[in-house]
Protein backbone atom coordinates (compact mmCIF):
# COMPACT_ATOMS: atom_id res chain seq x y z
CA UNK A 1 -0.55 -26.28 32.27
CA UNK A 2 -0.56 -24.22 28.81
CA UNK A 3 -1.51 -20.59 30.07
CA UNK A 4 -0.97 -17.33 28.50
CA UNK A 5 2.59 -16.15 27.81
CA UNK A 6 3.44 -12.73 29.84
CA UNK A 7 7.36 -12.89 30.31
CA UNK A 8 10.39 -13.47 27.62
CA UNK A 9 11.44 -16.69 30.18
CA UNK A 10 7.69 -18.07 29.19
CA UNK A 11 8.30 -16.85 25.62
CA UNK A 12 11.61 -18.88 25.30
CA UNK A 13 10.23 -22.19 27.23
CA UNK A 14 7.14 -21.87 25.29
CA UNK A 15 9.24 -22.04 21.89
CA UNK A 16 11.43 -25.04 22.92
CA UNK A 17 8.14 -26.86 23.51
CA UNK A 18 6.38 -25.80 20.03
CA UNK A 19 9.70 -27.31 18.61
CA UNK A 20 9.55 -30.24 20.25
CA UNK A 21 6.25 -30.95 19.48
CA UNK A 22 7.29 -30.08 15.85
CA UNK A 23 9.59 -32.59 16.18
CA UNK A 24 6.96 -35.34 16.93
CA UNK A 25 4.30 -34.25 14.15
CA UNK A 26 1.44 -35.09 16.31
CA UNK A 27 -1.74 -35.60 14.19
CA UNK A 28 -4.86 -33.22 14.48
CA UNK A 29 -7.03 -33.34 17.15
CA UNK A 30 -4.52 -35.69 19.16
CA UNK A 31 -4.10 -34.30 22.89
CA UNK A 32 -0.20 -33.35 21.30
CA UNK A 33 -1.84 -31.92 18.36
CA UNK A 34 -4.33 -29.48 20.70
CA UNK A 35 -1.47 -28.74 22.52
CA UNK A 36 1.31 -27.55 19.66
CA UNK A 37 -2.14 -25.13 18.18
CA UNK A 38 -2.42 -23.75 21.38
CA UNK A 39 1.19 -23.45 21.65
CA UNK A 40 1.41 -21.80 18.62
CA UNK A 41 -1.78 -18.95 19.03
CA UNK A 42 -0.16 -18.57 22.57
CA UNK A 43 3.26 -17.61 20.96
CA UNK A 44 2.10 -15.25 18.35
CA UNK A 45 -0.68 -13.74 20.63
CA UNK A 46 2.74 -12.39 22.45
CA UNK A 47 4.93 -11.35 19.63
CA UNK A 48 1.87 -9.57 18.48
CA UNK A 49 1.77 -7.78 21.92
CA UNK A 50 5.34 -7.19 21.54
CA UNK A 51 5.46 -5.70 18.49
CA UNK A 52 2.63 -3.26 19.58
CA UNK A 53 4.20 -1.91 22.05
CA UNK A 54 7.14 -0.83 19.76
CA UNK A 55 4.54 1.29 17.18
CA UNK A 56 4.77 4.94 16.87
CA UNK A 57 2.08 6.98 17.98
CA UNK A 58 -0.83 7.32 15.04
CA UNK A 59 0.03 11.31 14.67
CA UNK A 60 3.79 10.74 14.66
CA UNK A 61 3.61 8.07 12.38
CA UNK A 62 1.25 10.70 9.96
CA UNK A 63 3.69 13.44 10.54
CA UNK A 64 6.68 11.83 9.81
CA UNK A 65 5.42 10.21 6.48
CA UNK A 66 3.81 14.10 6.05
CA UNK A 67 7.46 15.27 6.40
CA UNK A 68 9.09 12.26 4.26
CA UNK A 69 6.54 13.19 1.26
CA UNK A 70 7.00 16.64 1.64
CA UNK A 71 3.25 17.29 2.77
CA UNK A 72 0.75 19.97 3.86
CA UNK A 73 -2.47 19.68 6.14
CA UNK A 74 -4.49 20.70 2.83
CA UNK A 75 -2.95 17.40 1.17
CA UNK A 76 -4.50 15.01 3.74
CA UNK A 77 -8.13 16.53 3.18
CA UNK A 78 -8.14 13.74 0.41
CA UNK A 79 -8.00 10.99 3.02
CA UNK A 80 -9.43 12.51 6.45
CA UNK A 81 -12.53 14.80 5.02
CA UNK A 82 -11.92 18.31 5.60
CA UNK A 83 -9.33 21.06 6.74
CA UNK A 84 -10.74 21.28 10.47
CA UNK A 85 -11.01 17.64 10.64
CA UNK A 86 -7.58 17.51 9.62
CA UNK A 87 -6.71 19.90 12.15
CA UNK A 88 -8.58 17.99 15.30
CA UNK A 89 -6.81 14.41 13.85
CA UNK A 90 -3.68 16.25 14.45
CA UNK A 91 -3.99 18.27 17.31
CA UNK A 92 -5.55 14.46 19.18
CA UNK A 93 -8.77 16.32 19.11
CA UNK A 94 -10.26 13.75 17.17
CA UNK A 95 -10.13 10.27 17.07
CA UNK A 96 -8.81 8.15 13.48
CA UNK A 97 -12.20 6.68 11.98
CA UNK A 98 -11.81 3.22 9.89
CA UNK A 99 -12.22 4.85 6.79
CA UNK A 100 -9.85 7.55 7.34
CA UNK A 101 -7.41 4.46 8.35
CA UNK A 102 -7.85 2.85 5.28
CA UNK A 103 -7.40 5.78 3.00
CA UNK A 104 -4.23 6.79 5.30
CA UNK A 105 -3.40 2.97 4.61
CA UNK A 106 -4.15 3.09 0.86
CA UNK A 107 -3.19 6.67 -0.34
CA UNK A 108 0.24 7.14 2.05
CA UNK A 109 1.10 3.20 2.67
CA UNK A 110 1.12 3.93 6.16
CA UNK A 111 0.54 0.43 7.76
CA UNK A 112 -3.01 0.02 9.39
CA UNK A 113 -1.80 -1.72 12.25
CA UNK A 114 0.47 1.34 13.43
CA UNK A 115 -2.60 3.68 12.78
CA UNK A 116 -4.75 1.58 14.69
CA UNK A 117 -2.88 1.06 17.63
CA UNK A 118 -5.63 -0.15 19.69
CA UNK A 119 -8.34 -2.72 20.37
CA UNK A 120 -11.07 -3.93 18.34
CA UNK A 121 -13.71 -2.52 21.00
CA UNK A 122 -12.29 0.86 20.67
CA UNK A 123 -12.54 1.38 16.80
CA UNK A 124 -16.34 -0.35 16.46
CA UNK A 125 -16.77 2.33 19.38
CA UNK A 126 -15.88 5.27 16.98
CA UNK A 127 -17.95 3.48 14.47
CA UNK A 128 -21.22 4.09 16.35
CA UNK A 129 -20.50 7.66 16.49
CA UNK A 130 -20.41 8.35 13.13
CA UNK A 131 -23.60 6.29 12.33
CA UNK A 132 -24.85 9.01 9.54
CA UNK A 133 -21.60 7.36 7.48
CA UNK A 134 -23.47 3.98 6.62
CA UNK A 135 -25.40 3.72 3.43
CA UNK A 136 -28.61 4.94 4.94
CA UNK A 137 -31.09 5.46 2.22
CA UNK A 138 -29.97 2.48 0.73
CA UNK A 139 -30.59 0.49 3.82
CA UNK A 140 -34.10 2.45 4.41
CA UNK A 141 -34.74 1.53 0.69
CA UNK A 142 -33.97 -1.96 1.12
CA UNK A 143 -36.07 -2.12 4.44
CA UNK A 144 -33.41 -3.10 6.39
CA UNK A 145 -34.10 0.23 8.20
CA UNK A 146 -37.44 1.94 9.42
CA UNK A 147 -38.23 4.86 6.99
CA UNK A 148 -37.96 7.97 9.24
CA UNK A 149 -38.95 11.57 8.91
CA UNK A 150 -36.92 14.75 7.81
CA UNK A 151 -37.99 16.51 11.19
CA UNK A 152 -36.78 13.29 13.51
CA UNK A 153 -33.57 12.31 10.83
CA UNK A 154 -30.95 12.64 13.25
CA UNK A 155 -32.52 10.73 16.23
CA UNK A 156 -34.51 7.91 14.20
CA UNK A 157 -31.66 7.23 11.98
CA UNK A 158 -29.11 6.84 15.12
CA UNK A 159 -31.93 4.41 17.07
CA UNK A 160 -32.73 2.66 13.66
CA UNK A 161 -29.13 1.74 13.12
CA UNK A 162 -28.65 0.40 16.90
CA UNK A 163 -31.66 -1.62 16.39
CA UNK A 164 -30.33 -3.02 13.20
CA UNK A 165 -27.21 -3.91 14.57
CA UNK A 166 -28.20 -5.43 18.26
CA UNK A 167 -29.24 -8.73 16.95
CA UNK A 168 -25.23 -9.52 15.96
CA UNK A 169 -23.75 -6.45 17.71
CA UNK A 170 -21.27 -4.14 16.06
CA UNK A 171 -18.43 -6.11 17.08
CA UNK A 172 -19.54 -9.41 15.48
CA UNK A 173 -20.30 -6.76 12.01
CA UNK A 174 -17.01 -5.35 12.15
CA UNK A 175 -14.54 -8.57 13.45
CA UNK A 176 -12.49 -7.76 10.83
CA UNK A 177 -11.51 -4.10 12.02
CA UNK A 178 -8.53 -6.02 13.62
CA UNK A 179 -6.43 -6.42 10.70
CA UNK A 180 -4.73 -10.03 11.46
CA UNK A 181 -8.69 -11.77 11.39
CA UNK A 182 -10.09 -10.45 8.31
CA UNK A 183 -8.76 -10.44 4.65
CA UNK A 184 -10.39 -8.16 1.79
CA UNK A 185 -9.43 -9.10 -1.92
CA UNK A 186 -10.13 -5.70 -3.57
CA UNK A 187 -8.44 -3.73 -6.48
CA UNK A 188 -10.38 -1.15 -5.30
CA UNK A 189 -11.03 0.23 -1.16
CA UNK A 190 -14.46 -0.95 0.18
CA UNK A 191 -16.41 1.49 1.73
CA UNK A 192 -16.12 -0.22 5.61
CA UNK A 193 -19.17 1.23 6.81
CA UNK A 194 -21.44 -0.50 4.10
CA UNK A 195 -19.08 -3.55 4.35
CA UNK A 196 -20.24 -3.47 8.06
CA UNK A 197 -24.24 -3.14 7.27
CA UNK A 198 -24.01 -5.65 4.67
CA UNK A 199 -22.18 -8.21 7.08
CA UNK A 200 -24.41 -7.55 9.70
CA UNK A 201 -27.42 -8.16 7.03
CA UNK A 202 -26.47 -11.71 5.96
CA UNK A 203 -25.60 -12.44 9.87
CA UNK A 204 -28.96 -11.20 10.38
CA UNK A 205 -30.78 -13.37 8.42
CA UNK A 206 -28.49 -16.39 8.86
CA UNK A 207 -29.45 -16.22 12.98
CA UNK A 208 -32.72 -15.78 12.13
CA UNK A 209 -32.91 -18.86 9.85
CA UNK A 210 -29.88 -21.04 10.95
CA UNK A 211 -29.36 -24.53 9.75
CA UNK A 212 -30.40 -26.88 12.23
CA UNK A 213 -27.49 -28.16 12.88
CA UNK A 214 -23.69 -27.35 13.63
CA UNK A 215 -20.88 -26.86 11.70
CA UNK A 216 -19.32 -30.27 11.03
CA UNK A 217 -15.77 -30.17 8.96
CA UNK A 218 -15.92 -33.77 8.93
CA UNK A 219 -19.16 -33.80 6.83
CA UNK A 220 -17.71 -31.49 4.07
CA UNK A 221 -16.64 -35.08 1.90
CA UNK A 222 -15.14 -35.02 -1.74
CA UNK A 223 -18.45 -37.08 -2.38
CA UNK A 224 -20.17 -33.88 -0.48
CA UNK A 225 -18.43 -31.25 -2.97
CA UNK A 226 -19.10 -33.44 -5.73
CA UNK A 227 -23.01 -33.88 -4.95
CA UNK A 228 -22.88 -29.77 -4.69
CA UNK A 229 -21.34 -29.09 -7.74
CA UNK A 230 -23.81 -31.76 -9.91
CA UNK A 231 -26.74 -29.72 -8.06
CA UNK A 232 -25.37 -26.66 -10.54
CA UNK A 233 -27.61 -28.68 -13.35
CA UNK A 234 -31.09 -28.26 -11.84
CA UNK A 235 -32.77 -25.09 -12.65
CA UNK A 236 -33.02 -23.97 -8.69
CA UNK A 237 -29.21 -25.42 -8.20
CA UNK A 238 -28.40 -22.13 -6.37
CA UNK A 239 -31.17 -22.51 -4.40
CA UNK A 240 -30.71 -26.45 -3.53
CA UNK A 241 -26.82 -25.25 -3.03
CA UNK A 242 -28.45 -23.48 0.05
CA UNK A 243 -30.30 -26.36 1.04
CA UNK A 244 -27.19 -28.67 0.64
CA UNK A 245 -24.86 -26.37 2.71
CA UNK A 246 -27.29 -26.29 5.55
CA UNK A 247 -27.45 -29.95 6.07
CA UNK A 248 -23.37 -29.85 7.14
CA UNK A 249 -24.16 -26.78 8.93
CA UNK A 250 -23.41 -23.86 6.81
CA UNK A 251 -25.53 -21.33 6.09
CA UNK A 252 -25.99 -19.21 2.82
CA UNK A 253 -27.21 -16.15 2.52
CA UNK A 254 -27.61 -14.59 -0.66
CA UNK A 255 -27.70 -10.36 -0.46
CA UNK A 256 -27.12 -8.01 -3.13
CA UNK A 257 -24.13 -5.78 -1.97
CA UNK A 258 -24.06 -2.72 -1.17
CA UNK A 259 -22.50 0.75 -3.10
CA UNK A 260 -18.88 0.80 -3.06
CA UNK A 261 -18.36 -3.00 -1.86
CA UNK A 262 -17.63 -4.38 -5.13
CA UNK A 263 -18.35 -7.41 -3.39
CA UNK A 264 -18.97 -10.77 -4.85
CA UNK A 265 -18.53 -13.18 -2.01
CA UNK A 266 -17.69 -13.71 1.73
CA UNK A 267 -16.96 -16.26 4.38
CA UNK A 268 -17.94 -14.91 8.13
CA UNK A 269 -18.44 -16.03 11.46
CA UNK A 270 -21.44 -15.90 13.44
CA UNK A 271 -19.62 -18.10 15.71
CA UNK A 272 -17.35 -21.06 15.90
CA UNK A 273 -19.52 -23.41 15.21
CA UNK A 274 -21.45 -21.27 12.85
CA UNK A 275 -20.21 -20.01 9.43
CA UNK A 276 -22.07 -18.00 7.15
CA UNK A 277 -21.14 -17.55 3.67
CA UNK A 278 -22.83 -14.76 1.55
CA UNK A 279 -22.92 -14.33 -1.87
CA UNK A 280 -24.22 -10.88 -3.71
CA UNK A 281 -24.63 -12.59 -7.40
CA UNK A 282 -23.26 -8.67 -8.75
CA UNK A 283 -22.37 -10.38 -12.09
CA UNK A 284 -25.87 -12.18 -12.21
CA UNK A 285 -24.30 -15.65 -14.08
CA UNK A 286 -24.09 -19.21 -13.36
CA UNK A 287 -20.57 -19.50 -13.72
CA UNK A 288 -19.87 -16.58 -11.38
CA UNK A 289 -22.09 -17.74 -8.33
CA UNK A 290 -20.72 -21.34 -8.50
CA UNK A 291 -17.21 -20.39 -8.53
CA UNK A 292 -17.92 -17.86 -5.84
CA UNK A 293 -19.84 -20.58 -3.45
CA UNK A 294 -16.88 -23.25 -3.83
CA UNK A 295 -14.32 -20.50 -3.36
CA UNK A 296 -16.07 -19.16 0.37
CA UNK A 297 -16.26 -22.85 1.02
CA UNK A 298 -12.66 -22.96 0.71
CA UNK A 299 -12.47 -20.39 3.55
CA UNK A 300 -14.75 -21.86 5.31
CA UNK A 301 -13.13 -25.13 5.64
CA UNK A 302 -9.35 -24.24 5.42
CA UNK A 303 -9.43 -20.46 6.80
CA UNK A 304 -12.28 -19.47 9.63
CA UNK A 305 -11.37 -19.91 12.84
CA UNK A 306 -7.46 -21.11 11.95
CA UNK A 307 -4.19 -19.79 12.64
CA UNK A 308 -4.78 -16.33 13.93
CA UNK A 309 -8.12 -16.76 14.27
CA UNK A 310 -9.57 -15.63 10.96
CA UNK A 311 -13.17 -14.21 11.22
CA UNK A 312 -14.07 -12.93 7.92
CA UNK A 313 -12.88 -13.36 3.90
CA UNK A 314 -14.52 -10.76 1.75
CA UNK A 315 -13.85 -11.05 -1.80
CA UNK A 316 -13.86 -9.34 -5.04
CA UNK A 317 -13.12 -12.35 -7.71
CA UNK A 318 -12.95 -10.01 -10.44
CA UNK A 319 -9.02 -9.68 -9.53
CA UNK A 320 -6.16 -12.53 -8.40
CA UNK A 321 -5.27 -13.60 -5.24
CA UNK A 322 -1.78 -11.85 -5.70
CA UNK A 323 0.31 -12.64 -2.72
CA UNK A 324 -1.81 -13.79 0.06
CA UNK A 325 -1.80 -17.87 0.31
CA UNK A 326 -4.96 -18.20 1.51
CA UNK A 327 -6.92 -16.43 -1.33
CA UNK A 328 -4.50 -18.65 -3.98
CA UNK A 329 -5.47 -21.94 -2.11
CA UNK A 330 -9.32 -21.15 -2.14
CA UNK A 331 -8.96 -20.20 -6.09
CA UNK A 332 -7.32 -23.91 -6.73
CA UNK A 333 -10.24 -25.32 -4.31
CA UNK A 334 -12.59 -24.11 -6.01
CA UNK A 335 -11.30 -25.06 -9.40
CA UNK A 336 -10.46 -28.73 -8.22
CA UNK A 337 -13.99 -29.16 -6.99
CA UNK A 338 -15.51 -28.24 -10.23
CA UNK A 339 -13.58 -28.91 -12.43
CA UNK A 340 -10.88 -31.57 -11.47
CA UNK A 341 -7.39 -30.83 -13.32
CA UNK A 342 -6.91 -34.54 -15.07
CA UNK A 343 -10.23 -34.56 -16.48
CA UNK A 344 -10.30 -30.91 -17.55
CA UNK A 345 -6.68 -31.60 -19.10
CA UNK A 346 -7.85 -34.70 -20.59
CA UNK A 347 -10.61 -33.11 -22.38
CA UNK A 348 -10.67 -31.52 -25.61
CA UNK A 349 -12.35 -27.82 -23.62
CA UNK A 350 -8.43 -27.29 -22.31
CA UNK A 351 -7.21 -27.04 -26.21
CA UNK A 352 -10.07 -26.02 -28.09
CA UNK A 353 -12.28 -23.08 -27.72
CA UNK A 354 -15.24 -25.10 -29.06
CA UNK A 355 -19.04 -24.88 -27.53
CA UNK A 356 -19.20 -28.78 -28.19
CA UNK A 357 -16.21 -29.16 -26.13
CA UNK A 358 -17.65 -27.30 -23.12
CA UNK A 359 -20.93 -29.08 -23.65
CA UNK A 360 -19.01 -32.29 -23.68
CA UNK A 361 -16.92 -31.71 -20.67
CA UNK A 362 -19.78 -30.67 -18.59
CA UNK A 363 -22.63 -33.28 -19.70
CA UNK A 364 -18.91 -35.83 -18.31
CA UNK A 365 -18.99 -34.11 -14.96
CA UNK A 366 -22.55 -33.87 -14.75
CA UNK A 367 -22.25 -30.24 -14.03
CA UNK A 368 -23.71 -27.27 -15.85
CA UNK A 369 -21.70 -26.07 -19.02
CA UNK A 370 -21.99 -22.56 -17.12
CA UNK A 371 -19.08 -23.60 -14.86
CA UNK A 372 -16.86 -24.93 -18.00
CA UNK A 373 -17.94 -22.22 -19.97
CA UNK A 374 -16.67 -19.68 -17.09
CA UNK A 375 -13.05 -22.05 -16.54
CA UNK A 376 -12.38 -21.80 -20.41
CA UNK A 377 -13.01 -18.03 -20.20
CA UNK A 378 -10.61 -17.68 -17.43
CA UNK A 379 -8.20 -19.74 -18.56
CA UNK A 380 -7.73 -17.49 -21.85
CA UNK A 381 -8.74 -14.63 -20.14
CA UNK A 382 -11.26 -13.83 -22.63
CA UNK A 383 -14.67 -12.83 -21.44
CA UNK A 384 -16.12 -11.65 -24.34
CA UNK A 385 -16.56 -15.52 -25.38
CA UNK A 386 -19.82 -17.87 -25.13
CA UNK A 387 -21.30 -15.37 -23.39
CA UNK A 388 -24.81 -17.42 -24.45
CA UNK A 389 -23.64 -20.18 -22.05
CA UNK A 390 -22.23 -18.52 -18.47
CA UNK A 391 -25.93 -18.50 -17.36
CA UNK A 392 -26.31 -14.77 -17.51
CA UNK A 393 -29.61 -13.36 -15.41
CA UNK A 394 -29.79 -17.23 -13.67
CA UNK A 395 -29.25 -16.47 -10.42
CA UNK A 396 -31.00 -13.32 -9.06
CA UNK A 397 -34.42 -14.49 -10.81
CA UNK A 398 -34.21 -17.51 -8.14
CA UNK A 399 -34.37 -15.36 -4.94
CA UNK A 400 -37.23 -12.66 -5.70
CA UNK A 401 -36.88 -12.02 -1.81
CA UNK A 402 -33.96 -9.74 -2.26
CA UNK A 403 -33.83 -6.48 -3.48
CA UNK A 404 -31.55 -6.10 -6.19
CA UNK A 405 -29.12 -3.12 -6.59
């Protein structure tokens, strides 16, 4: 019987086995296949254990890279808030919030993980605390909150945010706060605490209007993808795209993001069987929202719920994958769905930077020319070109129920 690893014997017996099994290349879903995934979470479940045990101490691991850089208490106001809070972080007073993590993380390149150095539970915790660092007004403005009254601020704002939040609870918001099960493709940090309201916003609405049926990988066909992308040339396409999605179990949830999210796109969990994907239109074009859509559906299908147990993919498309696998893989996805590689080479839109051509290439694929349009772009990396035929101010206009920052 498979059971969790807790010794270095089980460890080493537990490897010979995942070899073996390698060995045999059992295929998916086989009772050998089950086994050598199980095997393999098992396995890294303990060298993750392992390896925390071995991390410095938050505060010593600040100190010494405060000593290695030469440092003062006044030079980590930057990244914690303020002298005294510097002070109580320091002394153990006070505990490390997310952000101050990620600014640590960002501004120091000390690793999150080793500031962390704790459960999920405990950091979403913290998070509740410090409830007066979400976005607020925005949310109030958006209605996502109650409006409440100077005199009462404090004590409405702290019960309005609970409220918000019980429907998907703060740890379902914030899965991602454990760095292995949630990936952010940024140039730029996201604010967490407005990345955690807007999650919990399109988890929100997706319980409250779930497809009617589960998650099925098996329905997610080429001829599927292909039906999708051809839905791009009605005038509601986004809107049937939400339609389409729902019928293999997926919901969409469109949501304008939030101040300092520079979001365009994400893939999350509501639970194993249900995966939300929402989409914040921030460039307002055709050829954004489409590329965005097939590239969460790439997480969706290859990512959620795999290897380590990957919860959430947020994603700012405005900049490369860079090194991380997955994000590469969901870029090609998406490309290959909408634009498959031997037509697009065999047409005249991968040589010549012609309108016709893009018109003649998409009317092939049955498609919209927005989604050419936006590949041709990208492929010169030229976005100051047919700008008359990404689609621009197509998207938002189709969901009038959202309030658009």
């Amino acid at each position: 019987m498979i059971k969790v690893i807790k010794t270095e014997a089980e460890y080493q017996a537990s490897r010979a086995a995942l070899e073996a099994l390698i060995e045999k290349d059992p295929a998916p879903g086989t009772p050998d296949g089950d086994r050598l995934e199980l095997l393999a979470i098992l396995l890294q479940d303990f060298e993750d254990r392992q390896t925390t045990k071995e991390l410095p101490d938050p505060i010593t691991a600040i100190r010494f890279r405060m000593e290695q850089l030469g440092l003062s208490q006044n030079d980590l106001v930057p990244y914690i808030g303020t002298k005294s809070r510097v002070s109580e972080i320091l002394s153990g007073k006070r505990p490390l919030s997310l952000a101050m993590i990620r600014a640590l993380e960002a501004g120091l390149r000390i690793p999150a993980h080793v500031l962390v150095k704790s459960d999920t539970q405990g950091v979403v915790e913290k998070l509740e605390t410090e409830w007066e660092r979400f976005p607020l007004r925005e949310m109030e403005k958006r209605g996502w909150l109650p409006s409440v009254t100077t005199e009462g601020r404090t004590r409405d704002f702290q019960k309005a945010i609970s409220e918000f939040f019980a429907p998907v609870g703060f740890e379902r918001a914030f899965a991602g706060l454990h760095r292995k099960t949630w990936s952010v493709r940024a140039a730029r940090t996201m604010d967490v605490f407005a990345l955690g309201a807007w999650t919990a916003q399109i988890l929100r609405r997706a319980k409250a209007d779930p497809p009617q049926i589960n998650y099925d990988r098996d329905l997610v066909t080429e001829d599927f993808l292909r039906t999708l992308a051809q839905a791009s040339l009605a005038s509601d396409g986004p809107r049937r795209a939400q339609q389409l999605l729902a019928s293999v179990g997926i919901a969409l949830v469109i949501e304008s993001h939030l101040p300092r999210t520079h979001l365009d796109g994400a893939a999350v969990l509501l639970s194993a069987s249900k995966p939300v994907i929402g989409i914040t239109a921030r460039h307002d074009r055709l050829d954004s929202f489409w590329f965005t859509l097939f590239h969460e559906i790439a997480h969706v299908i290859l990512h959620l719920g795999k290897a380590q147990v990957m919860f959430a993919f947020y994603d700012d498309l405005d900049v490369g994958g860079g090194e991380d696998e997955r994000e590469n893989e969901a870029d090609a996805f998406a490309r290959e769905a909408l634009v498959p590689e031997k037509a697009w080479l065999a047409s005249p839109a991968s040589k010549v930077r012609a309108p016709s051509a893009i018109v003649h290439l998409a009317t092939q694929l049955k498609i919209h020319p927005a989604i050419v349009a936006g590949r041709v772009r990208h492929q010169y990396k030229d976005y100051r070109v047919f700008g008359e035929l990404v689609g621009l101010g197509e998207v938002r206009k189709q969901f009038p129920d959202v309030m658009w920052g």
